[in-house]
C-alpha atoms as a PDB file:
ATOM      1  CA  UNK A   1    -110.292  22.808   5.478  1.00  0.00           C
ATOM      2  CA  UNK A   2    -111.799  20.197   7.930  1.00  0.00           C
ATOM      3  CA  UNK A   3    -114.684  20.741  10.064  1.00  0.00           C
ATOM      4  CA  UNK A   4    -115.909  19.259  13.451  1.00  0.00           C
ATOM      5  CA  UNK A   5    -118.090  17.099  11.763  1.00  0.00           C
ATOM      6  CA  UNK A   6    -114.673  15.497   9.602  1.00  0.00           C
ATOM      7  CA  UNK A   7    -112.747  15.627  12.926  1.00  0.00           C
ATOM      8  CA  UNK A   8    -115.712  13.880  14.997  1.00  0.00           C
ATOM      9  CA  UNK A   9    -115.902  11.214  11.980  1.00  0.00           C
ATOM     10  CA  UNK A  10    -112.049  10.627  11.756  1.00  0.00           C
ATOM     11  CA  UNK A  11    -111.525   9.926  15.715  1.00  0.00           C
ATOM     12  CA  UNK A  12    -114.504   7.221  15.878  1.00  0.00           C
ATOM     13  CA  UNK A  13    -113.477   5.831  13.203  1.00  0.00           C
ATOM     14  CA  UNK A  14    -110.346   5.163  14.830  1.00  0.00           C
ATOM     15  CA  UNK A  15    -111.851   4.123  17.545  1.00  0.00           C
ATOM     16  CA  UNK A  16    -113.849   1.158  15.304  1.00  0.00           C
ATOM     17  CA  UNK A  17    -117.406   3.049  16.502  1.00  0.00           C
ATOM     18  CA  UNK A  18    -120.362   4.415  14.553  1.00  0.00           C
ATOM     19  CA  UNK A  19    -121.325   7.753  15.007  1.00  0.00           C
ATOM     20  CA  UNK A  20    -124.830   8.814  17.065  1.00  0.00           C
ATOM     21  CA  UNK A  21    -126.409  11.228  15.112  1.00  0.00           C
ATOM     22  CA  UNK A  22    -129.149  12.840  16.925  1.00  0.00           C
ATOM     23  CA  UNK A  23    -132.184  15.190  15.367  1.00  0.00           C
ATOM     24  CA  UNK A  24    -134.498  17.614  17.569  1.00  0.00           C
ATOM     25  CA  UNK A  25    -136.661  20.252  16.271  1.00  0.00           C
ATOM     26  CA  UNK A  26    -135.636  23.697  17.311  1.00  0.00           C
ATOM     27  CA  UNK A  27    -138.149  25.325  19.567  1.00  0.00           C
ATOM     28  CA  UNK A  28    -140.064  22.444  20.439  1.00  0.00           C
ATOM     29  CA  UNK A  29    -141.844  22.072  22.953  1.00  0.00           C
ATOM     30  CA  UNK A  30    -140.890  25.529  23.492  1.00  0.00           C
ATOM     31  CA  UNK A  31    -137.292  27.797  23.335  1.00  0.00           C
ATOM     32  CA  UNK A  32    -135.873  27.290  26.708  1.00  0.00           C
ATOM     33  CA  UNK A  33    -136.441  23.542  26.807  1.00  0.00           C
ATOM     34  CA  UNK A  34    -135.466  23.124  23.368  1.00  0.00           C
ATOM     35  CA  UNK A  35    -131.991  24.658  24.373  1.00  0.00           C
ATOM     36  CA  UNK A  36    -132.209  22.350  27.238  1.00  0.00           C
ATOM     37  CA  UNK A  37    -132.362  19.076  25.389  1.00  0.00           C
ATOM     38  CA  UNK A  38    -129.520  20.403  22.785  1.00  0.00           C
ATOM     39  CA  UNK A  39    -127.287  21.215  25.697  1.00  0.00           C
ATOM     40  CA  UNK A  40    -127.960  17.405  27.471  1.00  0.00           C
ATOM     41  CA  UNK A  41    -126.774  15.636  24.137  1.00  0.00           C
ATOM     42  CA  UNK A  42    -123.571  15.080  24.227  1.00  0.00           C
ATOM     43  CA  UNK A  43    -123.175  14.106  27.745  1.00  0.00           C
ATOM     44  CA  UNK A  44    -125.432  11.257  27.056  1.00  0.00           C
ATOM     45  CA  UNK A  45    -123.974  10.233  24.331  1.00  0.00           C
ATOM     46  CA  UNK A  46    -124.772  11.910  20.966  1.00  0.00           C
ATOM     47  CA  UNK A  47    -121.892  12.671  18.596  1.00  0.00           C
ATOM     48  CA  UNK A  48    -123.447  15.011  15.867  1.00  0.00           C
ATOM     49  CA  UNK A  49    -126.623  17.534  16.866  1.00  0.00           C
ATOM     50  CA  UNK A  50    -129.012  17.420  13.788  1.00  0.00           C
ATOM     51  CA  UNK A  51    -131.342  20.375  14.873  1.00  0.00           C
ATOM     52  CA  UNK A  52    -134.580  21.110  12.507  1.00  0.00           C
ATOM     53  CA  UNK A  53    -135.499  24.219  11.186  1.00  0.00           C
ATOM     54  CA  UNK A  54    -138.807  24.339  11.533  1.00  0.00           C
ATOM     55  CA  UNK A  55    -140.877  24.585   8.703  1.00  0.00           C
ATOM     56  CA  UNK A  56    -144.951  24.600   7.320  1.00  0.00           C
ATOM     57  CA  UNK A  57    -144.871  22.423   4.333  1.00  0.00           C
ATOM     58  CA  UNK A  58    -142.086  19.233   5.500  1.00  0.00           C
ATOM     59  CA  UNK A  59    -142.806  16.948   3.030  1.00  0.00           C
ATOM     60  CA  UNK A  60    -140.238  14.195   3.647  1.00  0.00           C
ATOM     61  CA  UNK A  61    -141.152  13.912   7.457  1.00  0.00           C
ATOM     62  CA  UNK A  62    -143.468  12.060   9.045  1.00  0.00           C
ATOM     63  CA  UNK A  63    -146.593  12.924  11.406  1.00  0.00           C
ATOM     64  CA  UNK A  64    -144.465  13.013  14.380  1.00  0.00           C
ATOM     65  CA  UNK A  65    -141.510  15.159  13.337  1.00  0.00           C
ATOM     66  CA  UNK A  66    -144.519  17.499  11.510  1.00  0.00           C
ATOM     67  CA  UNK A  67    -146.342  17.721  14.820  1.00  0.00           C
ATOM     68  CA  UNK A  68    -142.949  18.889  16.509  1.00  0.00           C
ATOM     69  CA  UNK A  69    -142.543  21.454  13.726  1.00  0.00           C
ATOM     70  CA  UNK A  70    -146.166  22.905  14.624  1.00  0.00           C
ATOM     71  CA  UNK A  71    -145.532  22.780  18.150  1.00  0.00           C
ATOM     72  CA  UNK A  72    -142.535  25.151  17.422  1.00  0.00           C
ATOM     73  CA  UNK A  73    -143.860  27.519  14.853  1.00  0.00           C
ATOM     74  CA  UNK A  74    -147.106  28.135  17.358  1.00  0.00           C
ATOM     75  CA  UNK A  75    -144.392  28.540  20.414  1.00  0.00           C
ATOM     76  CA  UNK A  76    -142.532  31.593  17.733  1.00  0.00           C
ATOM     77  CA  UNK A  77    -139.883  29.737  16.662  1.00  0.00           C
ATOM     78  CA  UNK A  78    -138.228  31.105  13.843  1.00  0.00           C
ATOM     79  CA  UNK A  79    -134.904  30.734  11.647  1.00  0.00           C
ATOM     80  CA  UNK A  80    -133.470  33.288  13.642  1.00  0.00           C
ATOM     81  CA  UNK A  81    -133.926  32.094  16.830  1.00  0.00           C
ATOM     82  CA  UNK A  82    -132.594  28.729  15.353  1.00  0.00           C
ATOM     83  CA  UNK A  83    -129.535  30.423  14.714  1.00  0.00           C
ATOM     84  CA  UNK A  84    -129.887  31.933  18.076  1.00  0.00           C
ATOM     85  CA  UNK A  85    -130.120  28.399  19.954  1.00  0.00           C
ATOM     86  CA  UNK A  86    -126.931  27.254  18.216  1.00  0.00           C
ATOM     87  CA  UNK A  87    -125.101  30.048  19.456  1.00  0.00           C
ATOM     88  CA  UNK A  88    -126.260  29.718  22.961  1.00  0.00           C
ATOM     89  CA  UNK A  89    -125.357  25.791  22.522  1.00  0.00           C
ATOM     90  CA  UNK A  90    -121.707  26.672  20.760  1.00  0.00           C
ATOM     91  CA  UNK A  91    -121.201  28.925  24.156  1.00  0.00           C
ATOM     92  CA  UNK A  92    -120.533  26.150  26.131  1.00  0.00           C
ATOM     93  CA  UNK A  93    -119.718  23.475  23.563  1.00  0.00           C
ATOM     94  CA  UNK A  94    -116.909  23.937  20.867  1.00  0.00           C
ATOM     95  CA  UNK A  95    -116.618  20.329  19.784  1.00  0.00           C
ATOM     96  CA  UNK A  96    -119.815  19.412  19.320  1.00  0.00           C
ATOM     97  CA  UNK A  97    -121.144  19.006  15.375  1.00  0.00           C
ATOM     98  CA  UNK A  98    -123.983  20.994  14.689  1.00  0.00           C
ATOM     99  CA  UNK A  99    -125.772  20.110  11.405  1.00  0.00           C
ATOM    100  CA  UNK A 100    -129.333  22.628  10.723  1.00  0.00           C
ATOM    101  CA  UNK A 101    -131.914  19.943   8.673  1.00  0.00           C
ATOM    102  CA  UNK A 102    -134.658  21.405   7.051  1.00  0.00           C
ATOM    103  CA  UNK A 103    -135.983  22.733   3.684  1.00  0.00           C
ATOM    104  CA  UNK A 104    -134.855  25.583   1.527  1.00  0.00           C
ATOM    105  CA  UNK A 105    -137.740  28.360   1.750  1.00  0.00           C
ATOM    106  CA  UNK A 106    -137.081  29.283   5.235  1.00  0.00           C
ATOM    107  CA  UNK A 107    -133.391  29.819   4.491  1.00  0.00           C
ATOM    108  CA  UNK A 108    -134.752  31.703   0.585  1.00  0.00           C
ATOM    109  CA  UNK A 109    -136.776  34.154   2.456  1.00  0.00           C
ATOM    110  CA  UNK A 110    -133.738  34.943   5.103  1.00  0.00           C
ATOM    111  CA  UNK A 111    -131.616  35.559   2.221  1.00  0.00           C
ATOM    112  CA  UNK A 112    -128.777  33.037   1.388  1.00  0.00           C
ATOM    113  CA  UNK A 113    -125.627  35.254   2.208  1.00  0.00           C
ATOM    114  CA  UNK A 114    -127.042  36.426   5.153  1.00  0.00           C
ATOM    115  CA  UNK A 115    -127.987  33.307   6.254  1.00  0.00           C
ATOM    116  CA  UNK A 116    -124.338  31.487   5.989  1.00  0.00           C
ATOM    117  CA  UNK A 117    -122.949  34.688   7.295  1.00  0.00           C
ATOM    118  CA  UNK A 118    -124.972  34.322  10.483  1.00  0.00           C
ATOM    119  CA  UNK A 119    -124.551  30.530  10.427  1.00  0.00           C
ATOM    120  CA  UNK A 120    -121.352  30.374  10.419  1.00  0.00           C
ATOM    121  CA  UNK A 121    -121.266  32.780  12.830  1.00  0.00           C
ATOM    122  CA  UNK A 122    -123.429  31.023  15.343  1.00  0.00           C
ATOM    123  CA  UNK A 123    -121.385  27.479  14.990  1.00  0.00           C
ATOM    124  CA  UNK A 124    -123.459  25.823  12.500  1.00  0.00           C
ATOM    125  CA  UNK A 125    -120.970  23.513  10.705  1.00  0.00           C
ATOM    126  CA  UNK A 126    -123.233  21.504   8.202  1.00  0.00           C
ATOM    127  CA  UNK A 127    -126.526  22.063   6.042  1.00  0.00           C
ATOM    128  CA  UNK A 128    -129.078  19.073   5.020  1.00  0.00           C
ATOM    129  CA  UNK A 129    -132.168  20.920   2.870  1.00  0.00           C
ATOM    130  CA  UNK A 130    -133.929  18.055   1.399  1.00  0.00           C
ATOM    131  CA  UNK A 131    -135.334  19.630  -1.028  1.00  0.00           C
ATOM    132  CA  UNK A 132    -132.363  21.288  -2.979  1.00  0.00           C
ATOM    133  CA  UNK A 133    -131.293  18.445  -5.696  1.00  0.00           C
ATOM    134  CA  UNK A 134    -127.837  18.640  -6.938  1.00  0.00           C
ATOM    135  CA  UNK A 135    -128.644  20.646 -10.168  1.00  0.00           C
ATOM    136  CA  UNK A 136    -129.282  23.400  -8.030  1.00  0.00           C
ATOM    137  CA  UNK A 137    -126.069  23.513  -6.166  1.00  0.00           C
ATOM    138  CA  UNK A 138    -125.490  27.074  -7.352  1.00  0.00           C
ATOM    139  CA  UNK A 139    -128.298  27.821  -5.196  1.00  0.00           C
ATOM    140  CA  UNK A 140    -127.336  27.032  -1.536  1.00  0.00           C
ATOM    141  CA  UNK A 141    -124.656  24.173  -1.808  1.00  0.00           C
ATOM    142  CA  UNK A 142    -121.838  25.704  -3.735  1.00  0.00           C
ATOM    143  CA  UNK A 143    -121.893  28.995  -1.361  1.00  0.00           C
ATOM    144  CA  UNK A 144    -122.565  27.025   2.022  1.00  0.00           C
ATOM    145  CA  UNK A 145    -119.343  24.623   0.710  1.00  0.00           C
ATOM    146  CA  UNK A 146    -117.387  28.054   0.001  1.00  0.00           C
ATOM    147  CA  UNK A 147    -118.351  29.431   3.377  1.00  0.00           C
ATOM    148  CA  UNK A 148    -116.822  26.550   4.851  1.00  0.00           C
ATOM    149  CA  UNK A 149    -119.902  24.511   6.200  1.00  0.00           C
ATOM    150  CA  UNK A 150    -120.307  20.750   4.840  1.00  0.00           C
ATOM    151  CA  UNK A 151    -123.377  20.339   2.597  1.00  0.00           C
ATOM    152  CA  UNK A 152    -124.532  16.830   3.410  1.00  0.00           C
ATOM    153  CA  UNK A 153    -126.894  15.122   0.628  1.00  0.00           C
ATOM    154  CA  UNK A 154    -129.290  12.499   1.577  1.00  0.00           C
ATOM    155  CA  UNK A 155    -128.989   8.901  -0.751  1.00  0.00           C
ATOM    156  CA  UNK A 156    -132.087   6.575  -1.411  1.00  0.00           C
ATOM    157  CA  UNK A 157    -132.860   2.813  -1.737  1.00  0.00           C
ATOM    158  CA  UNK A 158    -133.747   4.262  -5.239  1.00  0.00           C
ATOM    159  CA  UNK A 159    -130.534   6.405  -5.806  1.00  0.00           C
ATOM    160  CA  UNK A 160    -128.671   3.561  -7.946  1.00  0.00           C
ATOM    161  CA  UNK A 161    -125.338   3.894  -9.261  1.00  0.00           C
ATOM    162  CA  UNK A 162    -126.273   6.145 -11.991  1.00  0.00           C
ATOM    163  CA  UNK A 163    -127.268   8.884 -10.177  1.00  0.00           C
ATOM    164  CA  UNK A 164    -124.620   8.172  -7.102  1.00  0.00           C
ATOM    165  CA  UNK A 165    -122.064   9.770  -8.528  1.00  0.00           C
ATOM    166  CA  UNK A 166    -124.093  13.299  -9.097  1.00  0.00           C
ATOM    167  CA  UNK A 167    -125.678  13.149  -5.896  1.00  0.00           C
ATOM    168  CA  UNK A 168    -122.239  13.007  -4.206  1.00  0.00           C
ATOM    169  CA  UNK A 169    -120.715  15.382  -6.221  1.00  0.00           C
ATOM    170  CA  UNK A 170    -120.287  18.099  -3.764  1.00  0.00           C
ATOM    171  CA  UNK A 171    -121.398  16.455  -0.744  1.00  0.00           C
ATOM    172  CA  UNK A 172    -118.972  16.529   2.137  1.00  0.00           C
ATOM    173  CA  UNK A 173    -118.763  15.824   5.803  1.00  0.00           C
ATOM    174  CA  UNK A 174    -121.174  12.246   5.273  1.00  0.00           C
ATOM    175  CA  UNK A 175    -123.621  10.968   2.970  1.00  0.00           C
ATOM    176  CA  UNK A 176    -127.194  10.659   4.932  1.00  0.00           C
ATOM    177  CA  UNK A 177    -128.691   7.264   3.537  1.00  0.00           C
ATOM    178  CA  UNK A 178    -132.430   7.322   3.822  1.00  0.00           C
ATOM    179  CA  UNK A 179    -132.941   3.235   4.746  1.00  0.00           C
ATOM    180  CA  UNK A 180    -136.399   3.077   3.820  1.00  0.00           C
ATOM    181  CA  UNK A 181    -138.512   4.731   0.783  1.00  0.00           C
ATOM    182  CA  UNK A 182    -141.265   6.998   2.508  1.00  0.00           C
ATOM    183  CA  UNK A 183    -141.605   9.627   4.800  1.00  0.00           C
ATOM    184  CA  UNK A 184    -139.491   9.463   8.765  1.00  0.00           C
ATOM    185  CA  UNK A 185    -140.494   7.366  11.149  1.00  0.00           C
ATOM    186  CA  UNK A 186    -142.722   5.221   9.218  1.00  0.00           C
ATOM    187  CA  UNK A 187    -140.562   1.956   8.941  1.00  0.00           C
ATOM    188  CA  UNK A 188    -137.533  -0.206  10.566  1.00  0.00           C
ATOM    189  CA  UNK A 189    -134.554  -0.318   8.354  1.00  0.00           C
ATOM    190  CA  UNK A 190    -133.380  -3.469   7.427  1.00  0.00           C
ATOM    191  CA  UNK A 191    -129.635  -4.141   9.179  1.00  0.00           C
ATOM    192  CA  UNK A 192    -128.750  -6.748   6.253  1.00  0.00           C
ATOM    193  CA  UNK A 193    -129.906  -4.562   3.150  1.00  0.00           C
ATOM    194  CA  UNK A 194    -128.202  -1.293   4.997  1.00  0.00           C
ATOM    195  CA  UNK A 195    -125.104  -3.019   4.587  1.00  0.00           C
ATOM    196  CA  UNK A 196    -125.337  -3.638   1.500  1.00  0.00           C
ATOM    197  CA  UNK A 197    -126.282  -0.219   0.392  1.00  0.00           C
ATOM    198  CA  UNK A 198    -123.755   1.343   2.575  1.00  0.00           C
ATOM    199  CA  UNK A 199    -121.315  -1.002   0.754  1.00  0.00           C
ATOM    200  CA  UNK A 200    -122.294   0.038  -2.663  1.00  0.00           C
ATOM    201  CA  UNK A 201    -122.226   4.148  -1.491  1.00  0.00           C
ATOM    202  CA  UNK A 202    -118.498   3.492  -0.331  1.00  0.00           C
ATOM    203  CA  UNK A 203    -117.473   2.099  -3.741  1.00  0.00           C
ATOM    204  CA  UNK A 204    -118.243   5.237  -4.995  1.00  0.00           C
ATOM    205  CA  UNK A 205    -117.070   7.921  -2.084  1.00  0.00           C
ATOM    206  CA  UNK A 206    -114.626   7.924   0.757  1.00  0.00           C
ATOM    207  CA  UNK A 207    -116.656   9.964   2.898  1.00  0.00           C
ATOM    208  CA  UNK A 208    -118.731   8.272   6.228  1.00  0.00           C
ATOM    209  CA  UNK A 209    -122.215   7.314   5.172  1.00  0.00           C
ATOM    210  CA  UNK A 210    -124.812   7.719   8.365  1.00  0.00           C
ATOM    211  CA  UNK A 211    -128.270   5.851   8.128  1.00  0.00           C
ATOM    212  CA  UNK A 212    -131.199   7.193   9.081  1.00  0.00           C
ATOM    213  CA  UNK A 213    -135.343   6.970   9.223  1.00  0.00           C
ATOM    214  CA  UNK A 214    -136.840   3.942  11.358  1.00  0.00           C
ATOM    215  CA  UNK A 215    -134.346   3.707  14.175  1.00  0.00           C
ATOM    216  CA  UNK A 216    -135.757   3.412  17.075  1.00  0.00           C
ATOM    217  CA  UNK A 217    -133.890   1.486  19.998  1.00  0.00           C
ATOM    218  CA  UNK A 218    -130.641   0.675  21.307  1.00  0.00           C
ATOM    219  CA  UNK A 219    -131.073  -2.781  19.388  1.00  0.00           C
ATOM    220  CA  UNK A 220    -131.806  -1.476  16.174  1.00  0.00           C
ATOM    221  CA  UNK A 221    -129.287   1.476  16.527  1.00  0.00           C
ATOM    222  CA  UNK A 222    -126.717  -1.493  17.165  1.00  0.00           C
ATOM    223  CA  UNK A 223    -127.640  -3.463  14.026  1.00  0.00           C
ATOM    224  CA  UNK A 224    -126.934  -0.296  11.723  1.00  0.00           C
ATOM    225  CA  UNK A 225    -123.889   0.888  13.716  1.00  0.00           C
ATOM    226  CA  UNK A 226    -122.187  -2.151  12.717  1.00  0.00           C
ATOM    227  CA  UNK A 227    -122.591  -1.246   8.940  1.00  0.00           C
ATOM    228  CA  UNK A 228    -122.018   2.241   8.803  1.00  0.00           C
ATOM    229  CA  UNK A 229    -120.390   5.025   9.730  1.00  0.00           C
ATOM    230  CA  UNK A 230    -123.130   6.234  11.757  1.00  0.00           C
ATOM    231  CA  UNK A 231    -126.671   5.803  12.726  1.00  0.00           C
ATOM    232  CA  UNK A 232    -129.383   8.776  12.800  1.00  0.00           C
ATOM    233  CA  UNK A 233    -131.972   8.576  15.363  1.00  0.00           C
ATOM    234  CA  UNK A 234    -134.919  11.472  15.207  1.00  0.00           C
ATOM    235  CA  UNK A 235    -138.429  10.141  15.132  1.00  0.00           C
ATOM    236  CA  UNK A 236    -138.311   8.243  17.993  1.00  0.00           C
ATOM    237  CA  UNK A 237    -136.386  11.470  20.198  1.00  0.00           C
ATOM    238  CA  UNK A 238    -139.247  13.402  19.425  1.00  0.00           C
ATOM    239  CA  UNK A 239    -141.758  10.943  20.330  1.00  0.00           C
ATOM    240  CA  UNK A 240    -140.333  10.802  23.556  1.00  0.00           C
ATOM    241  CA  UNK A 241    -140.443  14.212  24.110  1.00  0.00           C
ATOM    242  CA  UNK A 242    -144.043  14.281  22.814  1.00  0.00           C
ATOM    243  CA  UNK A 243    -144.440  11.990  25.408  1.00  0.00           C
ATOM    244  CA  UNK A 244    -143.538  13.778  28.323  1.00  0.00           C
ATOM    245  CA  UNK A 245    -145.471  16.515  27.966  1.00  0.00           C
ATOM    246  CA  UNK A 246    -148.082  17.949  29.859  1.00  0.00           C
ATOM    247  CA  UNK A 247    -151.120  19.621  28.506  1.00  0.00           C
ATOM    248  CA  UNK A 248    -149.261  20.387  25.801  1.00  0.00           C
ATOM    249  CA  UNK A 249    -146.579  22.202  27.537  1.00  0.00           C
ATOM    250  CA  UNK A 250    -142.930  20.754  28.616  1.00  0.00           C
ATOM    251  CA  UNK A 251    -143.181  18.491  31.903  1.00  0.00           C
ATOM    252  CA  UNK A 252    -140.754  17.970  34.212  1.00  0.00           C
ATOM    253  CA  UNK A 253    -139.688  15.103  32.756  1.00  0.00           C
ATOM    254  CA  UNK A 254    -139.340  16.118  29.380  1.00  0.00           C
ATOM    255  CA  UNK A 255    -135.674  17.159  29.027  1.00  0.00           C
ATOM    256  CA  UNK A 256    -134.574  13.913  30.934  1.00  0.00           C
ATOM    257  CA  UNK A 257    -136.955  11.888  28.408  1.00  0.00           C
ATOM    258  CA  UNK A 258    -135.233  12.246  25.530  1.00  0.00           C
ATOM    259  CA  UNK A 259    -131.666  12.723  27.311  1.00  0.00           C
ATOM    260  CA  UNK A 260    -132.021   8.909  28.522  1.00  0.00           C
ATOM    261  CA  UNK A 261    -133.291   7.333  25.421  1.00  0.00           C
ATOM    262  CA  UNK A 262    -129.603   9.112  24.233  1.00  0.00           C
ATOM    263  CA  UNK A 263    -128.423   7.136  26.617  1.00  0.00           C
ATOM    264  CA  UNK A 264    -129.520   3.656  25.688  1.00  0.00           C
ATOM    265  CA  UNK A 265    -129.031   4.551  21.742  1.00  0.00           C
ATOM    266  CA  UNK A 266    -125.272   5.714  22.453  1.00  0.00           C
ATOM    267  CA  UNK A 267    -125.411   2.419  24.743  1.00  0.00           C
ATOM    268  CA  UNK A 268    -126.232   0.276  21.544  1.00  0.00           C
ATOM    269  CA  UNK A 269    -124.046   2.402  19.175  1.00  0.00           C
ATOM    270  CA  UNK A 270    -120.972   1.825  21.302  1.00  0.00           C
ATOM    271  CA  UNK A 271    -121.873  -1.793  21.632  1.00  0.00           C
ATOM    272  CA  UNK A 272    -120.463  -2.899  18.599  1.00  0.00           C
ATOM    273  CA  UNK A 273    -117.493  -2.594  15.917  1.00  0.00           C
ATOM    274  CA  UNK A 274    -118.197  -1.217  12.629  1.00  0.00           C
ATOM    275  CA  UNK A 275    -117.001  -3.165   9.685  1.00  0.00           C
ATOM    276  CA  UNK A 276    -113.888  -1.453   8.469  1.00  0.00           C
ATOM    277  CA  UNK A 277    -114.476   0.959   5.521  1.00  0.00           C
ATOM    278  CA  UNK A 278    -111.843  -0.738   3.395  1.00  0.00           C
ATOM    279  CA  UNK A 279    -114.123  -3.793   3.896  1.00  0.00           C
ATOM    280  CA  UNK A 280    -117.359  -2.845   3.078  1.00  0.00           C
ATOM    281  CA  UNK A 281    -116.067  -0.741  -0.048  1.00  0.00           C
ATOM    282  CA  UNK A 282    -115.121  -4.549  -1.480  1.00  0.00           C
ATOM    283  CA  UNK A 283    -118.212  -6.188  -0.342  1.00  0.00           C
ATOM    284  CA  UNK A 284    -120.118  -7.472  -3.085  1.00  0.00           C
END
């Protein structure tokens, strides 16, 4: 069974483009401007919606995506209503990717049947829960793949060719490569050594391979589109949002914020042609 996400993949790859992967946390700055800023995405240019589920403890993100987090969990935003802003998004967008990011106790405590059930049911079509490794795929992986949503797994500088192979056991839809070692936002990736690595993931798996952590401009988003399969931009999104705010509280600026740094990303993702897969998968 294909999903948006493979569909969405398959036609920009034809096309010779990288995907624009964006992230936002649900609920942040607050509900109704967090639907806001979902809804303006694809019009300016984003391909796949990565939308966080906000959560206490995020380990793997960095101060600013922790900060958006708070700012949602003090607004009331909950799994539910995550679930809840998909559907409202999916009402007036059936093409769209939607992928929910986030970590596994939020999803525990909902219950894990429940949770797909309503998941699927809102238009979620992919899960990334960093901290579920694959020898706990009976967990949440194996049913979410069953269900019909991709399971996307997130590759490391430090994943090496030993360990590729279990990581991408029962990933689908794309591999996520994490560019830098360290927590989001906190470094640029390096274009030439993302190539590389992206070449070395496609010797092992046909699937697309998005890069992500440390993008932050339409320059930098052009330099990784032109390795991989797609480029994932989140840090900097919510920065700009943080940005716009006013005492705290969305501005009137905020929604347009983050829709026009979209712009320029998609602007420096559409800039360039990706090296064909077939290519890269020979690179040495």
């Amino acid at each position: 069974m294909t999903t948006r996400i493979d569909r969405r993949f398959a036609a920009l790859s034809a096309q010779r483009h990288a995907a624009l992967v964006t992230f936002v946390m649900a609920g942040d700055p607050d509900a109704a401007t967090s639907l806001a800023i979902v809804k303006a995405l694809p019009s300016a240019g984003a391909d796949v919606i990565e939308i966080g589920m906000p959560f206490t403890d995020p380990m793997a993100d960095g101060p600013a995506i922790q900060a958006a987090g708070l700012r949602a969990l003090h607004g009331g935003q909950t799994l539910r209503k995550t679930l809840a802003l998909v559907r409202d998004f999916r009402a007036g967008d059936a093409d769209t990717p939607v992928v929910l990011m986030g970590y596994y106790n939020p999803i525990y405590v909902y219950g894990v049947e429940a949770f797909l059930r309503d998941a699927g049911a809102a238009g979620v079509d992919g899960l990334i829960v960093v901290d579920l490794p694959p020898e706990e795929d009976e967990e949440l992986c194996l049913p979410a793949l069953k269900a019909g949503l991709n399971f996307i797994r997130l590759a490391t500088p430090t994943t090496d060719d030993k360990r590729l192979p279990t990581v991408l056991s029962n990933t689908s839809g794309f591999v996520y490569y994490v560019s830098i070692t360290g927590i989001t936002g906190s470094a640029a990736p390096e274009a030439s050594k993302v190539g590389e690595a992206v070449a070395r993931i496609k010797r092992h798996t046909h699937l697309p391979v998005a890069v992500g952590f440390g993008v932050k401009d339409a320059a930098s988003a052009a330099g990784i589109a032109a390795k991989a399969d797609g480029v994932v931009v989140g840090s900097a999104l919510v920065d700009a949002l943080r940005a716009s705010l006013v005492d705290g509280k969305a501005g009137p600026g905020t929604v347009a914020a983050v829709a026009g740094l979209v712009e320029r990303l998609a602007a420096g993702v559409r800039g360039v042609a990706k090296t064909p897969p077939e290519l890269l998968r020979e690179s040495r």
